[in-house]
Protein backbone atom coordinates (compact mmCIF):
# COMPACT_ATOMS: atom_id res chain seq x y z
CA UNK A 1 4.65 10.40 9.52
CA UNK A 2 6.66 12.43 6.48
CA UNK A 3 5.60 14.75 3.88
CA UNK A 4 1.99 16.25 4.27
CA UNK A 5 -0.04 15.36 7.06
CA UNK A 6 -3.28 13.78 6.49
CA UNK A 7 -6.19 16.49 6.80
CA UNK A 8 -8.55 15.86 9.56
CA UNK A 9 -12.13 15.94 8.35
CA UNK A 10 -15.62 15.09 9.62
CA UNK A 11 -16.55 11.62 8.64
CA UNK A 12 -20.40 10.54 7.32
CA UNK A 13 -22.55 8.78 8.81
CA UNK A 14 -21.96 5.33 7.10
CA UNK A 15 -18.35 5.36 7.95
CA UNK A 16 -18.65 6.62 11.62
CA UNK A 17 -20.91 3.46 11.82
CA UNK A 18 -18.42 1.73 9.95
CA UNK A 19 -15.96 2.80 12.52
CA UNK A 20 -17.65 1.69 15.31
CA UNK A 21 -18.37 -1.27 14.38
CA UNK A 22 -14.75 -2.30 13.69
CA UNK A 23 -13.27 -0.41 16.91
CA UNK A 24 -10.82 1.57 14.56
CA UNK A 25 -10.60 4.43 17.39
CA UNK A 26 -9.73 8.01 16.84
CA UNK A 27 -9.57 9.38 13.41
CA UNK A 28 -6.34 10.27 12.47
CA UNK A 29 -6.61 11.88 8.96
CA UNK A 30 -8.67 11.61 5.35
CA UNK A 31 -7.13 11.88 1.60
CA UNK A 32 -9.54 12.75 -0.86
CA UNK A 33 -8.68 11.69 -4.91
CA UNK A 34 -6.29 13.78 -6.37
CA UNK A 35 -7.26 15.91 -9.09
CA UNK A 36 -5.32 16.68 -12.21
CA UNK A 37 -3.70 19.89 -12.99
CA UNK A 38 -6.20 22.98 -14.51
CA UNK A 39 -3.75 22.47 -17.75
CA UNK A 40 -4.51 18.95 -18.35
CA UNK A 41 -8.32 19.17 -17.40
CA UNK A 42 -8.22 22.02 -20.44
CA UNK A 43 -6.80 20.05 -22.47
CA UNK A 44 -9.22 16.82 -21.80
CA UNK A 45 -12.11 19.08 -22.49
CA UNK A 46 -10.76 20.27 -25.79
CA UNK A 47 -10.12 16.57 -26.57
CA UNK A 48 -13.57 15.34 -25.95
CA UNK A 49 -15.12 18.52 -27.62
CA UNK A 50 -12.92 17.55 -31.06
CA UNK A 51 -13.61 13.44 -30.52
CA UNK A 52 -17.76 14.41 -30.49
CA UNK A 53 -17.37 17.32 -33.50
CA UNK A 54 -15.38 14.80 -35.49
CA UNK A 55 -16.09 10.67 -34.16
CA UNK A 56 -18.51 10.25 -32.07
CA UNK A 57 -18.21 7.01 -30.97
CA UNK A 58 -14.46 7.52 -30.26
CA UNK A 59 -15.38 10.62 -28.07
CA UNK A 60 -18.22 9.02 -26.02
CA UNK A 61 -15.14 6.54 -25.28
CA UNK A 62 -13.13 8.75 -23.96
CA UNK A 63 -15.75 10.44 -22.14
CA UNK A 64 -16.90 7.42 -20.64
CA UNK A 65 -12.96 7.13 -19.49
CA UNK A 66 -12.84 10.15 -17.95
CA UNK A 67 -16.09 9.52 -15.70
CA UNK A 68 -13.47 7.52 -13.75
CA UNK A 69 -11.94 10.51 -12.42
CA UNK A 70 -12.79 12.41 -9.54
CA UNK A 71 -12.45 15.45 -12.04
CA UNK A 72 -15.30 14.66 -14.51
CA UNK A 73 -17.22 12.29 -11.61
CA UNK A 74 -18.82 13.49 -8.37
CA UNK A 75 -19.23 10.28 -7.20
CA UNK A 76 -15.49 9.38 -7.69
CA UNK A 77 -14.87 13.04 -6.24
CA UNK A 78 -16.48 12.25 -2.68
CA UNK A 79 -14.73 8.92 -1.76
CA UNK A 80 -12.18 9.09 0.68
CA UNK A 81 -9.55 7.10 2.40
CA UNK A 82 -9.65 6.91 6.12
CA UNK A 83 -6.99 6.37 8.55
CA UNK A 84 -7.92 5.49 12.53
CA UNK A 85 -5.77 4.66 15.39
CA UNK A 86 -6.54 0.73 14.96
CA UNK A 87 -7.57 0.55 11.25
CA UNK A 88 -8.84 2.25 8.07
CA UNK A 89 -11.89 2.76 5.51
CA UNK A 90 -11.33 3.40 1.81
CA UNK A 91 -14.01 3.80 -0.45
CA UNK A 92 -12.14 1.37 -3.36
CA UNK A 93 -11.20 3.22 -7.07
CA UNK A 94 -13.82 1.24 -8.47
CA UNK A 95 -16.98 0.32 -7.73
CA UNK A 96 -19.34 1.49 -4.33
CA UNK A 97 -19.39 1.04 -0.57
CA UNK A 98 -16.95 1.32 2.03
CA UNK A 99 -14.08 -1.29 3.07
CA UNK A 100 -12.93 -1.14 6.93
CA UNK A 101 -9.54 -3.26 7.66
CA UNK A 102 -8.09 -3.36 11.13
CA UNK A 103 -3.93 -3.05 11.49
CA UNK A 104 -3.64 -6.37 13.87
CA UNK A 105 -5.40 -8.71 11.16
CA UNK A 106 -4.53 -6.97 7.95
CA UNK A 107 -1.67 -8.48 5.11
CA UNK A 108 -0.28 -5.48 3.65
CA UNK A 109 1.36 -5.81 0.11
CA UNK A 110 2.95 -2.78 -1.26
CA UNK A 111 4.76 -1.90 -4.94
CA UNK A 112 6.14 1.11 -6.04
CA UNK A 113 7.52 1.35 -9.12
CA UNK A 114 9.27 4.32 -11.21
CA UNK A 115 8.90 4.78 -15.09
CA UNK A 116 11.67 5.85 -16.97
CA UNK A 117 11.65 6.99 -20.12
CA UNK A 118 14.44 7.47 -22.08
CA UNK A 119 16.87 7.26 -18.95
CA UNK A 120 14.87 10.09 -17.38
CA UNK A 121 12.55 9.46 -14.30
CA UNK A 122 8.76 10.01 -14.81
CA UNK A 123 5.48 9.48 -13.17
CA UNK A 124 5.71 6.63 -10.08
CA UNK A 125 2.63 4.49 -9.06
CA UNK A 126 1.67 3.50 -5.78
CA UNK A 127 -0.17 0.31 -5.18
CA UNK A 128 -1.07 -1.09 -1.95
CA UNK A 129 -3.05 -4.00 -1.55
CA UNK A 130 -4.22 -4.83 1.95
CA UNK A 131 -6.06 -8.80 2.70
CA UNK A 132 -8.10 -8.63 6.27
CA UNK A 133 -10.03 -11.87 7.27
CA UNK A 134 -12.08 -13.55 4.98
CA UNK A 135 -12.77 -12.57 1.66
CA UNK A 136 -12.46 -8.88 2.77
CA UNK A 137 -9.79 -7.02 0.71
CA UNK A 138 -8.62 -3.65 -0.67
CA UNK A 139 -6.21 -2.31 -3.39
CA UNK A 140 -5.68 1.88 -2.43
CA UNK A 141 -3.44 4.02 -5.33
CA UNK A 142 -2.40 6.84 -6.24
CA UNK A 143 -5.98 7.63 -6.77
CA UNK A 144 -5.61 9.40 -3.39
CA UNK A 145 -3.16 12.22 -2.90
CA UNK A 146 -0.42 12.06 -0.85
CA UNK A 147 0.38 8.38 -1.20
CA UNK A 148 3.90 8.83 0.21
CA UNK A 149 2.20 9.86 3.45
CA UNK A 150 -0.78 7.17 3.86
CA UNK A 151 1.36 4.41 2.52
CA UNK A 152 4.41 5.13 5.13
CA UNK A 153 1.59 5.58 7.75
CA UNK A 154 -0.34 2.17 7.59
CA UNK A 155 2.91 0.25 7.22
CA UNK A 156 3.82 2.16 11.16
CA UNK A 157 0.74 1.71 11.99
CA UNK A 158 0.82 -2.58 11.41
CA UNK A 159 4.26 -2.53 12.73
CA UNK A 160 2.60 -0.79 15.85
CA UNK A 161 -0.05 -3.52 15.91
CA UNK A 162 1.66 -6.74 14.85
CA UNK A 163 5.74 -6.27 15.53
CA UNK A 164 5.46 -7.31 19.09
CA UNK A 165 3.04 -10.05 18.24
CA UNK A 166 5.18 -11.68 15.47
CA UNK A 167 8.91 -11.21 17.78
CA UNK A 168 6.81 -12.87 20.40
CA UNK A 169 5.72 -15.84 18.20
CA UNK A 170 9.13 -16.39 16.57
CA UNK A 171 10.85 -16.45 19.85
CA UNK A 172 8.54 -18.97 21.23
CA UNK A 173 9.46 -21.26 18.47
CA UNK A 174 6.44 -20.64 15.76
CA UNK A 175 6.90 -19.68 11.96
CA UNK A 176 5.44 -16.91 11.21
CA UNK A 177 4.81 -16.04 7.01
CA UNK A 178 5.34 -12.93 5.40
CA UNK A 179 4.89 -13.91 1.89
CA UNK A 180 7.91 -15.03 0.04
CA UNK A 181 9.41 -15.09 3.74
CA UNK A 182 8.79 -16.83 6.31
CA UNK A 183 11.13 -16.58 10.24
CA UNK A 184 11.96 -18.78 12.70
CA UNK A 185 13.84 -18.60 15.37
CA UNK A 186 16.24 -21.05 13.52
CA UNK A 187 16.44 -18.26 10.93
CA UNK A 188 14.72 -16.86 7.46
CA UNK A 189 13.81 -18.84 4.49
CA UNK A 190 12.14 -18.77 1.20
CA UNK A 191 11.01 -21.20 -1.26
CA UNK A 192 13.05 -20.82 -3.66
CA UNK A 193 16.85 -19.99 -1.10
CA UNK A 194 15.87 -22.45 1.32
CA UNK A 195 16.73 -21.75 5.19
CA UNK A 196 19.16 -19.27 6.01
CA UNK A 197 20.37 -19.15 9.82
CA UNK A 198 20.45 -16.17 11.86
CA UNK A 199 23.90 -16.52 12.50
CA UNK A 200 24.70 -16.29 8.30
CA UNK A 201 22.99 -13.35 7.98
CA UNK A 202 25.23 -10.85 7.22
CA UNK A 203 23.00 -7.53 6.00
CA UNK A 204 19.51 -6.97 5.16
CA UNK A 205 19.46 -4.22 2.66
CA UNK A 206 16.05 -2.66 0.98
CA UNK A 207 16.97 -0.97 -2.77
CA UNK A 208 15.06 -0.69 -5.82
CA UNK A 209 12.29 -2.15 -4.66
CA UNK A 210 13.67 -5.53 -3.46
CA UNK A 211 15.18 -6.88 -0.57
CA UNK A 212 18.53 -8.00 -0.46
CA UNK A 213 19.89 -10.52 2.19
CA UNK A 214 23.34 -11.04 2.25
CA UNK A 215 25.34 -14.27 3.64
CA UNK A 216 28.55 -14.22 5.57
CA UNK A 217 31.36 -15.45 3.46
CA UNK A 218 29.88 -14.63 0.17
CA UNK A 219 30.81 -12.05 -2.30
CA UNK A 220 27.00 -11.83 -3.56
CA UNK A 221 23.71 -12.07 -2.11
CA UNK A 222 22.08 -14.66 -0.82
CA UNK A 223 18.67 -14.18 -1.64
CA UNK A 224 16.63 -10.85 -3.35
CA UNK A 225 12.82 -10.73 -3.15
CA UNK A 226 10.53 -7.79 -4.59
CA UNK A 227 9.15 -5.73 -1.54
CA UNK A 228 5.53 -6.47 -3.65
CA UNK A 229 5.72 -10.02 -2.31
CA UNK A 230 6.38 -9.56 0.67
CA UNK A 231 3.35 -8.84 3.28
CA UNK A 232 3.78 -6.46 6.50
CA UNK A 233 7.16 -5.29 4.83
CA UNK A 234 8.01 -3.10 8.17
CA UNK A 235 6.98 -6.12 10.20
CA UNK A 236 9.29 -8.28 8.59
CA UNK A 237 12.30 -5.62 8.74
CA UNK A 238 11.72 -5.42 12.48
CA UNK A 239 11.84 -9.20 13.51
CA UNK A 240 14.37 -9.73 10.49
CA UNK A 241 16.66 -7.25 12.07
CA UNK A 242 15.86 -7.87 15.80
CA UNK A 243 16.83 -11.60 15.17
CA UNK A 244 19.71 -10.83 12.86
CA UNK A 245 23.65 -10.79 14.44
């Protein structure tokens, strides 16, 4: 893992139930929401102060707003996101309970963007959406601090559960789907490039949020997907590349 480690905490009762259930083993770390600066919580309680003196309605709305945060909410405050050896719990942004995914069954979707304002770079947003069996799904932001450690560590932790799985099942002739991609052991292919074989692959490149695959003899690319639609991104790298001259 990079940049801060997860903290390791004690986990409630619910969730160590949770946990047991699911057989998500050890607990590796907890992030807790991430809380805004003591200069911008000032100045959001001088703003709702002046929207009640002077509209009401107006300042109930923004009040109501900031009941989202962990900042103005207690309830928002004590959710957490859970990492385990074989899975995690996240209490979602919105709405109650507790959502346990495993890494072997879980489609992970992730998209990080930038804003830039005025050529300059300014806040980036983290969404990761993760689809386990069934109907049972998850979207986990920047809500929770730290999201360029968490996000890094489930992606590691699916490659760790699925990458041998997947090489296995493309070498032993199956397709296996990663979104917009799908392998073979023929080659790669999309819906909208067609089928590219192994032996025309000349790079697989990851920039600005897309992936690039280039073809031998040509001067451009051969295909570019966003990394958002493509599921178990480090997954796909790994057979991709493993496969790839």
């Amino acid at each position: 893992m990079t940049a801060t480690a997860p903290a390791r905490t004690s986990l409630p009762a619910e969730a160590t139930e949770l946990a047991a259930r699911h057989r998500l083993g050890a607990l590796q770390g907890s992030f807790a929401p991430k809380r805004m600066s003591k200069v911008l919580f000032a100045l959001y309680i001088f703003t709702v102060l002046h929207l009640l003196a002077l509209f009401v309605i107006p300042g109930l709305a923004f009040l109501w707003w900031l009941r989202r945060t962990p900042d103005f909410s207690r309830k928002q405050a004590a959710k957490r996101l859970h990492l385990f050896e074989n899975g995690m719990i996240v209490h979602p942004q919105s709405g109650d309970g507790m959502i346990a995914i495993r890494w072997d069954s879980v489609r992970l979707y992730q998209n990080i963007t930038q804003k830039i304002i005025n050529g300059i770079p300014s806040t980036t947003t983290h969404v990761y959406s993760a689809v386990g069996p069934g109907r049972v799904s998850a979207t986990i932001t920047e809500f929770y601090e730290h999201p360029g450690t968490w996000g890094p560590h489930m992606q590691g932790a699916i490659l760790r559960a699925q990458g041998q799985a997947a090489l296995k099942a493309v070498l032993e002739g199956e397709k296996v789907n990663f979104g917009d991609f799908s392998l073979s052991g023929t080659g790669m292919a999309t819906t909208r490039s067609g089928h590219l074989p192994w032996s025309d692959v000349r790079g697989i490149r990851v920039e600005a949020g897309r992936v690039h695959i280039m073809r031998n003899g040509d001067s451009g690319r051969w295909c570019s997907v966003a990394v958002s639609d493509i599921a178990n991104l480090y997954v796909f790298l790994a057979v991709a590349e493993r496969l790839s001259p």
